[in-house]
C-alpha atoms as a PDB file:
ATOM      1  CA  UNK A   1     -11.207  10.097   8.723  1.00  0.00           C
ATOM      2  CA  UNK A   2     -10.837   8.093   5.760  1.00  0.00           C
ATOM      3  CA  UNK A   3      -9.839  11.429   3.508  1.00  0.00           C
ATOM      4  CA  UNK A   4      -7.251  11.817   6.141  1.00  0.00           C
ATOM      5  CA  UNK A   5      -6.072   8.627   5.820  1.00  0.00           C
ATOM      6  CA  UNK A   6      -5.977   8.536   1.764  1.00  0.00           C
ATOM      7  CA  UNK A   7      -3.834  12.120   2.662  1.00  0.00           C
ATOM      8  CA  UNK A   8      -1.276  10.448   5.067  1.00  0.00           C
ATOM      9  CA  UNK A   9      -1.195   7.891   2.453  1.00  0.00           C
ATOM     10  CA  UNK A  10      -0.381   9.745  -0.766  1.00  0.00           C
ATOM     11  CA  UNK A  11       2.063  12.334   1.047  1.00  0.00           C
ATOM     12  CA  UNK A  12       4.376   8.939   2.302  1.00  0.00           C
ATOM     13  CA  UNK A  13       5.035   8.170  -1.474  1.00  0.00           C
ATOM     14  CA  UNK A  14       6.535  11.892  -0.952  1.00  0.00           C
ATOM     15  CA  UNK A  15       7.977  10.839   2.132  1.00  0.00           C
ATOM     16  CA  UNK A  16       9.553   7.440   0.730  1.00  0.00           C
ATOM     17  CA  UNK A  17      10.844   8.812  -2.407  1.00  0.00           C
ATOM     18  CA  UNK A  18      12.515  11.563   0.219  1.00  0.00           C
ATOM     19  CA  UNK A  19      13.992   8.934   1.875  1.00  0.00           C
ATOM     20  CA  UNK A  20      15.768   7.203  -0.514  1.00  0.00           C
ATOM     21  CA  UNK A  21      17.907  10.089  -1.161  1.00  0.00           C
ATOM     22  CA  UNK A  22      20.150   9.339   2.150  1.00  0.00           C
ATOM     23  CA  UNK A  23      19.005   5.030   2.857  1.00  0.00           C
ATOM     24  CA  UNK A  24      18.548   2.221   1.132  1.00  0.00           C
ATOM     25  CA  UNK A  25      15.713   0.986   0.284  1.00  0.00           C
ATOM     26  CA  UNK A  26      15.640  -2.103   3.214  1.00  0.00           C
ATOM     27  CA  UNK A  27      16.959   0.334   5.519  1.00  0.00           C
ATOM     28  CA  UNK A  28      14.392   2.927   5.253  1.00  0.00           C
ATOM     29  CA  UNK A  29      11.612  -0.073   5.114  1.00  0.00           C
ATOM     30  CA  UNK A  30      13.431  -1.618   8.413  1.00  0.00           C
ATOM     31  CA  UNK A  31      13.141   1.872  10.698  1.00  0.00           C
ATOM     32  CA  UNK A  32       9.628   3.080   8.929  1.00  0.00           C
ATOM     33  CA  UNK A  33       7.901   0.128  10.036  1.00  0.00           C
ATOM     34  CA  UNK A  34       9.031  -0.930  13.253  1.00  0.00           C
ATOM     35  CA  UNK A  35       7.961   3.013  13.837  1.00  0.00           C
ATOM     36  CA  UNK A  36       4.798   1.739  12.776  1.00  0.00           C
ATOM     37  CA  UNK A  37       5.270  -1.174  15.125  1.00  0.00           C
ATOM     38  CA  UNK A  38       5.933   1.403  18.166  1.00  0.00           C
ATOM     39  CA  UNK A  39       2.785   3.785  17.008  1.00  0.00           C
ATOM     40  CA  UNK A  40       0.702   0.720  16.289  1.00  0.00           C
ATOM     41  CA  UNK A  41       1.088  -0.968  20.097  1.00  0.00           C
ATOM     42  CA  UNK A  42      -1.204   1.710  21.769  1.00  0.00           C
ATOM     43  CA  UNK A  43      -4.166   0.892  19.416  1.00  0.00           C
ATOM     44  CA  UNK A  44      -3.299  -2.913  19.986  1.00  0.00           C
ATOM     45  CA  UNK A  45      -3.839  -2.921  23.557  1.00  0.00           C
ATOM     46  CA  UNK A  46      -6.719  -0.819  23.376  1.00  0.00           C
ATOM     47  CA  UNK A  47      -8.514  -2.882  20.905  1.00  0.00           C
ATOM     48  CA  UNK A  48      -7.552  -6.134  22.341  1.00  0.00           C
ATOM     49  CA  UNK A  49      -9.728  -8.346  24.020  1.00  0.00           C
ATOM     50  CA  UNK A  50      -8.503 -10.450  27.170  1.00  0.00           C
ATOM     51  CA  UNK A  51      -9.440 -13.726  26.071  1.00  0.00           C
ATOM     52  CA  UNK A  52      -7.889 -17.301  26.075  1.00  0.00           C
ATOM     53  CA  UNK A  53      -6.682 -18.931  22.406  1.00  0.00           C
ATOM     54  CA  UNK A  54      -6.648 -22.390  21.231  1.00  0.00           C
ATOM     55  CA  UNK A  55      -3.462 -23.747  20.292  1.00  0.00           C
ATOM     56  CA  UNK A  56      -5.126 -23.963  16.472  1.00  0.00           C
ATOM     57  CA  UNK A  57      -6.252 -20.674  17.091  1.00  0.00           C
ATOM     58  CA  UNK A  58      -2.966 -19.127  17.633  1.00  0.00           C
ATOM     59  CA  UNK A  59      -1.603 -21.441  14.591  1.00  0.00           C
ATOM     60  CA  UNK A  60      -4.498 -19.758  12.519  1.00  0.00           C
ATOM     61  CA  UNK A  61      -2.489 -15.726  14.184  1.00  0.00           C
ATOM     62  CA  UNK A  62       1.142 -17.322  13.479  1.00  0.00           C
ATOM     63  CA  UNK A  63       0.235 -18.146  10.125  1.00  0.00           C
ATOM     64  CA  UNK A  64      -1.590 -15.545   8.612  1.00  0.00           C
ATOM     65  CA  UNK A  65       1.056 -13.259  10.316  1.00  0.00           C
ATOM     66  CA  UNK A  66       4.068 -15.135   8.484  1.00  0.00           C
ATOM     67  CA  UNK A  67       2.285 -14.906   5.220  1.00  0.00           C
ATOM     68  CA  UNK A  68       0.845 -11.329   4.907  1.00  0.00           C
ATOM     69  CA  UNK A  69       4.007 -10.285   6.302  1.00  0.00           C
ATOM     70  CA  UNK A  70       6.288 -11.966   3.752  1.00  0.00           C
ATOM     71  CA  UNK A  71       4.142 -10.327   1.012  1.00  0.00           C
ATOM     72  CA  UNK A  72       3.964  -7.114   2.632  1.00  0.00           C
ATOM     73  CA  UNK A  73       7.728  -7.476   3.055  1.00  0.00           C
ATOM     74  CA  UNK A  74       7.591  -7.820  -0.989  1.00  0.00           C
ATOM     75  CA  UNK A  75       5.341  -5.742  -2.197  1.00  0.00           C
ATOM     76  CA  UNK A  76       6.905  -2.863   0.437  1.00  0.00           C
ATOM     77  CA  UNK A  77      10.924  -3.583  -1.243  1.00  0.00           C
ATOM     78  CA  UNK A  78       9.714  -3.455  -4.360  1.00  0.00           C
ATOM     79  CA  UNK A  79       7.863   0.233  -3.857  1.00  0.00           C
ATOM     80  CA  UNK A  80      10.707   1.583  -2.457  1.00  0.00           C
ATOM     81  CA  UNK A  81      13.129   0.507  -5.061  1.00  0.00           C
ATOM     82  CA  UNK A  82      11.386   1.322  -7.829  1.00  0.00           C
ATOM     83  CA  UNK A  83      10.891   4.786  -5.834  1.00  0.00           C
ATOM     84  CA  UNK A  84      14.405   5.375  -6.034  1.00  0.00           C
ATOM     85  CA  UNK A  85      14.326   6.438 -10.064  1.00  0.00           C
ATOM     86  CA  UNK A  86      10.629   6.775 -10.369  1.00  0.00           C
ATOM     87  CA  UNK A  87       8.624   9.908  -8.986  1.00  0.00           C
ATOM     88  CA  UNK A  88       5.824   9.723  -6.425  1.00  0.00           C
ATOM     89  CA  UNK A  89       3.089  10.287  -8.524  1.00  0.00           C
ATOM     90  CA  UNK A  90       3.900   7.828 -11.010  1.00  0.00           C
ATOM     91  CA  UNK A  91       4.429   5.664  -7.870  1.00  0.00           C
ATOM     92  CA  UNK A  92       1.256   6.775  -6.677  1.00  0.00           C
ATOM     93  CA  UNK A  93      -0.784   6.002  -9.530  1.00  0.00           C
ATOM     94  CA  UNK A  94       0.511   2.680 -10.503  1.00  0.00           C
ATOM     95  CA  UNK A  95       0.544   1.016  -7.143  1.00  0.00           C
ATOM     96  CA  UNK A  96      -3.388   1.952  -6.971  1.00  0.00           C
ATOM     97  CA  UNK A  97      -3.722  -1.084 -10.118  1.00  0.00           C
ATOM     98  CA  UNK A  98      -3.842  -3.013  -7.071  1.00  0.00           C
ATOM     99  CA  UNK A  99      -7.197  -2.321  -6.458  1.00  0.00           C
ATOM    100  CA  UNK A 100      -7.756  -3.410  -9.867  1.00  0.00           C
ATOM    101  CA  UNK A 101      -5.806  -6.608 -10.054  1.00  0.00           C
ATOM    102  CA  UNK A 102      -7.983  -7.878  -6.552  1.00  0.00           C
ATOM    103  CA  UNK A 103     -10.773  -8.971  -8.284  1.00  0.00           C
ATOM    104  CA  UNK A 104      -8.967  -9.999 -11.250  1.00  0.00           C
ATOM    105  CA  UNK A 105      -6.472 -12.785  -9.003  1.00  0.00           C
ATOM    106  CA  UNK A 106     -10.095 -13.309  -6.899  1.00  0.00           C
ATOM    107  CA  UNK A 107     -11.229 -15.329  -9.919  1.00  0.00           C
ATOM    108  CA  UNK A 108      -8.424 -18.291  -9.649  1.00  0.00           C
ATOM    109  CA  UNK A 109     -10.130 -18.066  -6.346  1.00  0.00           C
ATOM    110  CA  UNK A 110     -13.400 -18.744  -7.603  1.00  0.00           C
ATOM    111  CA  UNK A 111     -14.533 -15.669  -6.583  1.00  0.00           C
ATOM    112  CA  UNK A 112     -17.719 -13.694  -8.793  1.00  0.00           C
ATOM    113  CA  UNK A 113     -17.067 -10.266  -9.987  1.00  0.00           C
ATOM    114  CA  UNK A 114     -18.458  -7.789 -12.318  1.00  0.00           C
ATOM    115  CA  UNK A 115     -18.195  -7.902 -16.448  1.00  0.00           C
ATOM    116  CA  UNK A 116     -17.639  -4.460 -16.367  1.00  0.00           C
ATOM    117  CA  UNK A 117     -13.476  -5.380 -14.667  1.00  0.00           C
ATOM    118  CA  UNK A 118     -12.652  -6.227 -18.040  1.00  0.00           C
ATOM    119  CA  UNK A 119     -13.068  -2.241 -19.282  1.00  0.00           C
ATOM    120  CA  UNK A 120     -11.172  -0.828 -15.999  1.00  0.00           C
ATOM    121  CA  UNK A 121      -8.293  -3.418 -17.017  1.00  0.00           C
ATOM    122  CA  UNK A 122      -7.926  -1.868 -20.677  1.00  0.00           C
ATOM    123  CA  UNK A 123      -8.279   1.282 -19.107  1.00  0.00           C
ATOM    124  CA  UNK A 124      -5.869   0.312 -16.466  1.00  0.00           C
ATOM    125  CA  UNK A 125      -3.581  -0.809 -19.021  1.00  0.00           C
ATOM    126  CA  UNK A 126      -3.648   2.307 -21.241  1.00  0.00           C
ATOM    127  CA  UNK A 127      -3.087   4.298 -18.534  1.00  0.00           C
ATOM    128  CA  UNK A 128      -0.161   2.346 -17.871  1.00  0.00           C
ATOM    129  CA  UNK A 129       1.434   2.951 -21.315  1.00  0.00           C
ATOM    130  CA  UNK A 130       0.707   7.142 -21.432  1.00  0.00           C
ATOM    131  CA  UNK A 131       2.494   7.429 -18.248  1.00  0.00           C
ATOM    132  CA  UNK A 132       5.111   4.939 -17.635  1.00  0.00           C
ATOM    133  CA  UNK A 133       6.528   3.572 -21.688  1.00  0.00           C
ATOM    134  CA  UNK A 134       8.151   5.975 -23.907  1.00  0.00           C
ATOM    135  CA  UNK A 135       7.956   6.780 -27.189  1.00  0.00           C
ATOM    136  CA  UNK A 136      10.433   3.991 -28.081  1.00  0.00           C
ATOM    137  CA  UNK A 137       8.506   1.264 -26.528  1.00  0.00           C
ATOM    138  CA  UNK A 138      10.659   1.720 -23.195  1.00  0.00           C
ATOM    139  CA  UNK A 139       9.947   1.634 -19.519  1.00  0.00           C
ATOM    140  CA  UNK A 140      12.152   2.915 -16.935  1.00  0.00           C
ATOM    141  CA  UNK A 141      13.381   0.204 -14.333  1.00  0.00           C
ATOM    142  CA  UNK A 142      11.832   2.116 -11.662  1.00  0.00           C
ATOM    143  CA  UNK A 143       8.492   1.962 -12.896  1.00  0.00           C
ATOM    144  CA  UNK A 144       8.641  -1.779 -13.856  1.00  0.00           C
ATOM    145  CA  UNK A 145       9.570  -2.309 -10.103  1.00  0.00           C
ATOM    146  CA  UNK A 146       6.526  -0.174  -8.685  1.00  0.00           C
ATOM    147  CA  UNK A 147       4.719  -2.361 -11.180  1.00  0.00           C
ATOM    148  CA  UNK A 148       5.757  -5.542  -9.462  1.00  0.00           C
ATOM    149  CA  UNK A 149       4.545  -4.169  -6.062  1.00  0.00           C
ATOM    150  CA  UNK A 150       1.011  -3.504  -7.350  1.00  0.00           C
ATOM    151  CA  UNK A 151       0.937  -7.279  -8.339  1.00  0.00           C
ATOM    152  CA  UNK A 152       2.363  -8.357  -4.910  1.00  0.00           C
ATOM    153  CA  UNK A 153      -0.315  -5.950  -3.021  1.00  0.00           C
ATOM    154  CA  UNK A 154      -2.980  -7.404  -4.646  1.00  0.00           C
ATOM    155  CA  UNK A 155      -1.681 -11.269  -3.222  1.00  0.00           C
ATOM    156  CA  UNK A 156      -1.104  -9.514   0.019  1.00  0.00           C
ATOM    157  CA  UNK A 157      -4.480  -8.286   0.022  1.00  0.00           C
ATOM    158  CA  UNK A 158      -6.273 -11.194  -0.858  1.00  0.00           C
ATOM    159  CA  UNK A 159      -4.656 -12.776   2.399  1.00  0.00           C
ATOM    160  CA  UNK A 160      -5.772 -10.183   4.593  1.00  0.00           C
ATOM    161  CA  UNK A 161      -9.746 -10.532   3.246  1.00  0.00           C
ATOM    162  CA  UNK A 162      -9.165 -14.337   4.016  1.00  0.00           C
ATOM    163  CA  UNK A 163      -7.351 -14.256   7.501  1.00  0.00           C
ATOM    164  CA  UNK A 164      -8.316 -10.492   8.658  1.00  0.00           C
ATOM    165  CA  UNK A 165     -11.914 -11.450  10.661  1.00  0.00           C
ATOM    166  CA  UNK A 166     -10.224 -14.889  11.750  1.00  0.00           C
ATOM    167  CA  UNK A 167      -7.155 -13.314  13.234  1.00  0.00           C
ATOM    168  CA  UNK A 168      -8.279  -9.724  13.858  1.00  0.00           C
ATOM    169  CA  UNK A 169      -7.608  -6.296  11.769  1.00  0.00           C
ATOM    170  CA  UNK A 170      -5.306  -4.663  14.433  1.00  0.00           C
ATOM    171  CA  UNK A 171      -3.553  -7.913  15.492  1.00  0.00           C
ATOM    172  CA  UNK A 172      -2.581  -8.985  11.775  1.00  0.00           C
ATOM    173  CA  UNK A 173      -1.496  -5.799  10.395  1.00  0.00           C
ATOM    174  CA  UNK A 174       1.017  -5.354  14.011  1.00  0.00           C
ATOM    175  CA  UNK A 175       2.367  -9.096  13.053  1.00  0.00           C
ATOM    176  CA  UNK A 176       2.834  -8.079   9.285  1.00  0.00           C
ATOM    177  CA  UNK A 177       4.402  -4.570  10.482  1.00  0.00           C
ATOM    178  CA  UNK A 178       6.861  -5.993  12.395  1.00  0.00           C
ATOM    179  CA  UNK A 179       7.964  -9.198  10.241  1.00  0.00           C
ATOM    180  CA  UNK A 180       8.374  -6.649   7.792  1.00  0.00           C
ATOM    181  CA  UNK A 181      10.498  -4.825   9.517  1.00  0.00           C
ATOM    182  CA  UNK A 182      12.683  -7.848  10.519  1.00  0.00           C
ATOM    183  CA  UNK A 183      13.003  -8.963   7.199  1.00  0.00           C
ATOM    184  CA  UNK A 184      13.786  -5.682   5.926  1.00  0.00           C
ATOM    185  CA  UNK A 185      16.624  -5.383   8.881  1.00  0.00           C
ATOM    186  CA  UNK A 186      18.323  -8.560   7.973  1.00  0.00           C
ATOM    187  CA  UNK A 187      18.317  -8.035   4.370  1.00  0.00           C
ATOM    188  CA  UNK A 188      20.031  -4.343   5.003  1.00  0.00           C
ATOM    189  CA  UNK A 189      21.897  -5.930   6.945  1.00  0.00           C
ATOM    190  CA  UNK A 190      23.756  -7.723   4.131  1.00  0.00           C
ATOM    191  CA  UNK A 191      23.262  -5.452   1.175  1.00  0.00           C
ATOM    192  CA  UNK A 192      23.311  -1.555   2.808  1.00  0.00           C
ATOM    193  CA  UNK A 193      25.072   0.550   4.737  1.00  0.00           C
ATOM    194  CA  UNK A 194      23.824   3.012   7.319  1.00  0.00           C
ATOM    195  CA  UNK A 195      25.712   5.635   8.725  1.00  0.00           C
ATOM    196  CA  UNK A 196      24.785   8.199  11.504  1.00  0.00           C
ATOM    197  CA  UNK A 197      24.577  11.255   8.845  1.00  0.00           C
ATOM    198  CA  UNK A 198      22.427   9.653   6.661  1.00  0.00           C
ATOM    199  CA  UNK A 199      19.967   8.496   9.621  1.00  0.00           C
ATOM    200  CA  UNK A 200      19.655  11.898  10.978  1.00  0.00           C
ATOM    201  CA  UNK A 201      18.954  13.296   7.513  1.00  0.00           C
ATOM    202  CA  UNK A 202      16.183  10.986   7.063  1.00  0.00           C
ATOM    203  CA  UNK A 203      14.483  11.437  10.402  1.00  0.00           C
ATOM    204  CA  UNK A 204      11.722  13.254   9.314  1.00  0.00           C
ATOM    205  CA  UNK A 205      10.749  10.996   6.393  1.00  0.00           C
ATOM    206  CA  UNK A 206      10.904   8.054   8.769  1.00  0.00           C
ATOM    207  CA  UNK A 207       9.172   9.824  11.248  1.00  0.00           C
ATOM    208  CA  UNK A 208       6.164  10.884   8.872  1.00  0.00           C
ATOM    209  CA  UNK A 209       6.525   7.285   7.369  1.00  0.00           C
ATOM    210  CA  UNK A 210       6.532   5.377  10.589  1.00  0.00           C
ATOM    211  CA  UNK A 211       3.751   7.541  12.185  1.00  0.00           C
ATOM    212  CA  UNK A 212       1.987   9.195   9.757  1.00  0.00           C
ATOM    213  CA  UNK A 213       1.633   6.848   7.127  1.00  0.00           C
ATOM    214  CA  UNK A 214       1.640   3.909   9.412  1.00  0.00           C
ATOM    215  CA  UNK A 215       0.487   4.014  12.479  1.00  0.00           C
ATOM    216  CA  UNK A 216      -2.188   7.062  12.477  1.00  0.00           C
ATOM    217  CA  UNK A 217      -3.238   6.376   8.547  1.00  0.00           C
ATOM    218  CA  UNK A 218      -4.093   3.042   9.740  1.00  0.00           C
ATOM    219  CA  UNK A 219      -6.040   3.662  12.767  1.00  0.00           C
ATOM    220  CA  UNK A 220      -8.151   6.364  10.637  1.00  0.00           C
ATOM    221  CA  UNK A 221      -8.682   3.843   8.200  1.00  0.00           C
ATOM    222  CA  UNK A 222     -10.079   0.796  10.444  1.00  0.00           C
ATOM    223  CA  UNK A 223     -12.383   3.036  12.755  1.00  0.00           C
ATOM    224  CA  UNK A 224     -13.574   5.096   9.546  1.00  0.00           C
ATOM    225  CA  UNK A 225     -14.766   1.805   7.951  1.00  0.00           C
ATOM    226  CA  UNK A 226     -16.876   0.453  10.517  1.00  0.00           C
ATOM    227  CA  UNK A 227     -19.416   2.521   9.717  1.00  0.00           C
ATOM    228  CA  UNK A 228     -18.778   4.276   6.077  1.00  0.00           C
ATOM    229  CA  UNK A 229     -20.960   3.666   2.972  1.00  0.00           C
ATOM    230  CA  UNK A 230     -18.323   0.827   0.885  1.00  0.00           C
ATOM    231  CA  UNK A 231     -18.673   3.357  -2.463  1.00  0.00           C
ATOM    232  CA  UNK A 232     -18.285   6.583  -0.713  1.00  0.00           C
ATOM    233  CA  UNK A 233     -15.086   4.645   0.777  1.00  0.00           C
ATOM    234  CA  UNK A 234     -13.479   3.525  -1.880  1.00  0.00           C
ATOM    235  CA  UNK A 235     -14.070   6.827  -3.713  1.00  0.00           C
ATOM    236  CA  UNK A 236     -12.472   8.799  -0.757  1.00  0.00           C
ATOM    237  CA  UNK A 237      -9.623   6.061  -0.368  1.00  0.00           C
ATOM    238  CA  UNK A 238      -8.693   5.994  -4.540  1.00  0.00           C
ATOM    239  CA  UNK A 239      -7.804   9.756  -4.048  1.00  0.00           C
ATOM    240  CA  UNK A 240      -4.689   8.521  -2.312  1.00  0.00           C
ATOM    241  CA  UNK A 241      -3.034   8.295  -5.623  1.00  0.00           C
ATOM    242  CA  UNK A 242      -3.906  12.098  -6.514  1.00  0.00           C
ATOM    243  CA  UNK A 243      -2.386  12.748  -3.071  1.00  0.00           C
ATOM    244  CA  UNK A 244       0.452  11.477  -4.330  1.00  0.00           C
ATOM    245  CA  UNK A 245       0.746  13.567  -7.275  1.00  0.00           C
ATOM    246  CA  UNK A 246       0.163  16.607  -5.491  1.00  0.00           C
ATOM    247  CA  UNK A 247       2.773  16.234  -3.066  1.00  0.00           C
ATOM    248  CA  UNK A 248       5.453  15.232  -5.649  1.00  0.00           C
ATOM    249  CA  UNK A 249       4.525  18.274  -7.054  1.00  0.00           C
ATOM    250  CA  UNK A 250       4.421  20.866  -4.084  1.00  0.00           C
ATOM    251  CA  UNK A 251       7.115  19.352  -1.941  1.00  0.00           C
ATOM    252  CA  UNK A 252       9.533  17.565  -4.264  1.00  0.00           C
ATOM    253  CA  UNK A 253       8.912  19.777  -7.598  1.00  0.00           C
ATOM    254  CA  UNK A 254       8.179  17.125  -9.364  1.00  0.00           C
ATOM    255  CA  UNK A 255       6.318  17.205 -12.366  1.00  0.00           C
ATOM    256  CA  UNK A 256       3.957  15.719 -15.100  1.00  0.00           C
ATOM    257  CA  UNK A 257       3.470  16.235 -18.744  1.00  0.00           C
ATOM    258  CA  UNK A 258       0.294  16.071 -20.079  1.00  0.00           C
ATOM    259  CA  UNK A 259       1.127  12.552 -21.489  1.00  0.00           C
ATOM    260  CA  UNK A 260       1.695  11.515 -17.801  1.00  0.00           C
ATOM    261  CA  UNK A 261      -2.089  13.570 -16.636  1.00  0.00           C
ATOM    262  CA  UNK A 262      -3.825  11.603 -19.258  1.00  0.00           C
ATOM    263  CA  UNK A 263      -2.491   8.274 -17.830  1.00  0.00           C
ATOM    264  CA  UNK A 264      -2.814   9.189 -14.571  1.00  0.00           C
ATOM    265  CA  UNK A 265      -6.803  10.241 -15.361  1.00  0.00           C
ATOM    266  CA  UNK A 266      -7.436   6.748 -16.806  1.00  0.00           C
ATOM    267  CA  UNK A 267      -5.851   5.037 -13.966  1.00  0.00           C
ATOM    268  CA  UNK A 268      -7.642   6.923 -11.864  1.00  0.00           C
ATOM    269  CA  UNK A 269     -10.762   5.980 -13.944  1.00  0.00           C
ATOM    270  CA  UNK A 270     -10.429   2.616 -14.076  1.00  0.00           C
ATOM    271  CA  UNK A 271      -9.626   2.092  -9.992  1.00  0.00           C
ATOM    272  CA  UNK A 272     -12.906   4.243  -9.590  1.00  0.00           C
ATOM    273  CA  UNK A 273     -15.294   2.279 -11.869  1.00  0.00           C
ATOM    274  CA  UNK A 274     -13.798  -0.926  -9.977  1.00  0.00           C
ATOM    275  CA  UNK A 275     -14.337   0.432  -6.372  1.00  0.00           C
ATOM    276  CA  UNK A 276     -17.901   1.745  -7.317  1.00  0.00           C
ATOM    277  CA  UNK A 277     -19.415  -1.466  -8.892  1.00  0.00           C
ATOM    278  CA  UNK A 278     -19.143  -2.763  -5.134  1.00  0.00           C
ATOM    279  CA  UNK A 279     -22.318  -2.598  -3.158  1.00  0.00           C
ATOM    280  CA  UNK A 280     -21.225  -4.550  -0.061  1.00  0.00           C
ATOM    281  CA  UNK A 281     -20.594  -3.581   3.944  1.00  0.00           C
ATOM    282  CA  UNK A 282     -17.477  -1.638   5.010  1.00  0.00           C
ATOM    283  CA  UNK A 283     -16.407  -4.910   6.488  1.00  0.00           C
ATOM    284  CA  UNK A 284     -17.059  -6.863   3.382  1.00  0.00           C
ATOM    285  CA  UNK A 285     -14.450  -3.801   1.746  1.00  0.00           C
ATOM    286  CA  UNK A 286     -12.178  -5.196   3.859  1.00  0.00           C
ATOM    287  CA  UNK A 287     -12.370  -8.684   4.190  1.00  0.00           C
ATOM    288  CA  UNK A 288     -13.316  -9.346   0.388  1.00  0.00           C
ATOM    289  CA  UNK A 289     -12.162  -6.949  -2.346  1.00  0.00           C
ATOM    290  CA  UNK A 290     -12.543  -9.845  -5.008  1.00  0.00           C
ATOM    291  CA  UNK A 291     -16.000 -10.371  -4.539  1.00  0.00           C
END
C-alpha cells in the first residue's frame, strides 16, 4: 500500500505540471482538492467514531484545522507555481528536502535528533546546486518557488505531528483539504480566469489529482502505517520523488542531464539517511518526524 501511495504521489507532480498548461495555479489547487474533499468523505464517515466533543475539544479540531490548512494552502500555491516553469522531477526531488528540513525546524522546538542531520543537509544542499543553479550562479524562478514549498511543508508537517492524535488523522487532513480549497477558490477568484475549454482540458489531471493523489494516496498511506516497520516506510515513501522523475520522463518527455541525476541521487541520499536513522512506531512517523 504504501509503494502505491509513494506511486500516486510522484505521478501527481506529472499530473500538476499537466495541469498548469490550461489553469492557473489557484484554480487547479481549488478543483483538485475539494475532489479530494468529495473522495475523502467516504473514509471520514467510515473511520469516524459517534462520540460527543467538548466545546475545548472542538476548539482544539477548529484550530488545528485553520492552521494546517493555511500552511497546506501555502506550501500547495507555491508547488504549483513553481511547477509552471520547473519540470516534475526537479519538483519531485526538491519538495522531498522536506523530510529533511523536519528535524532540522524540530530543534527550535526543542526536539532531539541525530548528529548525523548535519551530513544529509550538506548533501541536501549539494544536491540542490547540481540540479537546480546553473553554471552562472543562477536559479530558475520556478525552482526557487518549489523551494519555498519544501520549507512551508516542513511547518505544515510539524503541525500535523502536534495536533494529528489530538484531532484525528482522517478528520484533520478533510479540514485542511477543504480550507485549502476555499482559499485557493477565493484567491482565483481575484487573480485567474477559468473558462469552460480550459476546464474540460484539464479534467483528467484534476481527476487523477483530486482522486488519485488525494483521496486514494491518502487512504493507502494511513491504513499502510498502522502496522509498517517506520524504516521500511520511509524507504518505500522517499521513492515518491523517483516517481516523479519517471513520469516526467515517460508521460511528459521530460528530461535530465546527468548534472540533474547526480543531484537528484544526493537528494535522494540525503532524505534516505534522514528517514533511516529513525527507529520509532509507524505512529510516532506520523505524529513526530522531528524527533
Amino acid at each position: 500500500m504504501l509503494f502505491t501511495a509513494a506511486l500516486l504521489w510522484g505521478l501527481g507532480f506529472v499530473a500538476q505540471r499537466d495541469g498548469m498548461a490550461y489553469l492557473g495555479p489557484f484554480s487547479y489547487s481549488a478543483i483538485r482538492f475539494g475532489i479530494g474533499v468529495l473522495a475523502l468523505l467516504p473514509v471520514y464517515f467510515l473511520a469516524q467514531k459517534r462520540e460527543r466533543r467538548s466545546p475545548a475539544a472542538r476548539k482544539t479540531v477548529l484550530k488545528a484545522g485553520l492552521l494546517v490548512g493555511m500552511f497546506l494552502f501555502l506550501a500547495v500555491s507555491a508547488q504549483q507555481i513553481g511547477l509552471m516553469t520547473s519540470t516534475a522531477a526537479k519538483a519531485g526531488f526538491i519538495t522531498s528536502l522536506y523530510m529533511i528540513l523536519v528535524p532540522v525546524f524540530g530543534l527550535f522546538l526543542g526536539q532531539k535528533t541525530k548528529p548525523g542531520i548535519w551530513i544529509s543537509i550538506l548533501l541536501a544542499l549539494s544536491g540542490v546546486y547540481l540540479m537546480a543553479v546553473k553554471g552562472d550562479l543562477l536559479i530558475l524562478r520556478g525552482d526557487l518557488w518549489v523551494l519555498l514549498c519544501a520549507v512551508l511543508w516542513a511547518v505544515h508537517f510539524l503541525f500535523i505531528a502536534h495536533y494529528s492524535f489530538r484531532v484525528g488523522a482522517i478528520r484533520l487532513s478533510l479540514m485542511q483539504f477543504l480550507l485549502c480549497a476555499v482559499l485557493s477558490g477565493i484567491t482565483a477568484l481575484f487573480s485567474e480566469t477559468l473558462s469552460m475549454a480550459a476546464l474540460a482540458d484539464a479534467v483528467p489531471s484534476l481527476l487523477y489529482g483530486g482522486i488519485g493523489a488525494v483521496g486514494i494516496a491518502y487512504t493507502l498511506h494511513v491504513v499502510a502505517l498502522r502496522d509498517a516497520n517506520p524504516a521500511y516506510a520511509s524507504l518505500i515513501l522517499s521513492t515518491e520523488s523517483v516517481f516523479a522523475a519517471i513520469g516526467g520522463w515517460l508521460i511528459l518527455g521530460e528530461s535530465m542531464s546527468v548534472r540533474q541525476i547526480a543531484g537528484a541521487g544526493l537528494i535522494l541520499c540525503a532524505v534516505l539517511l534522514t528517514q533511516l536513522r529513525r527507529r520509532k512506531s509507524p505512529a510516532a512517523l506520523i505524529a513526530n518526524p522531528g524527533e
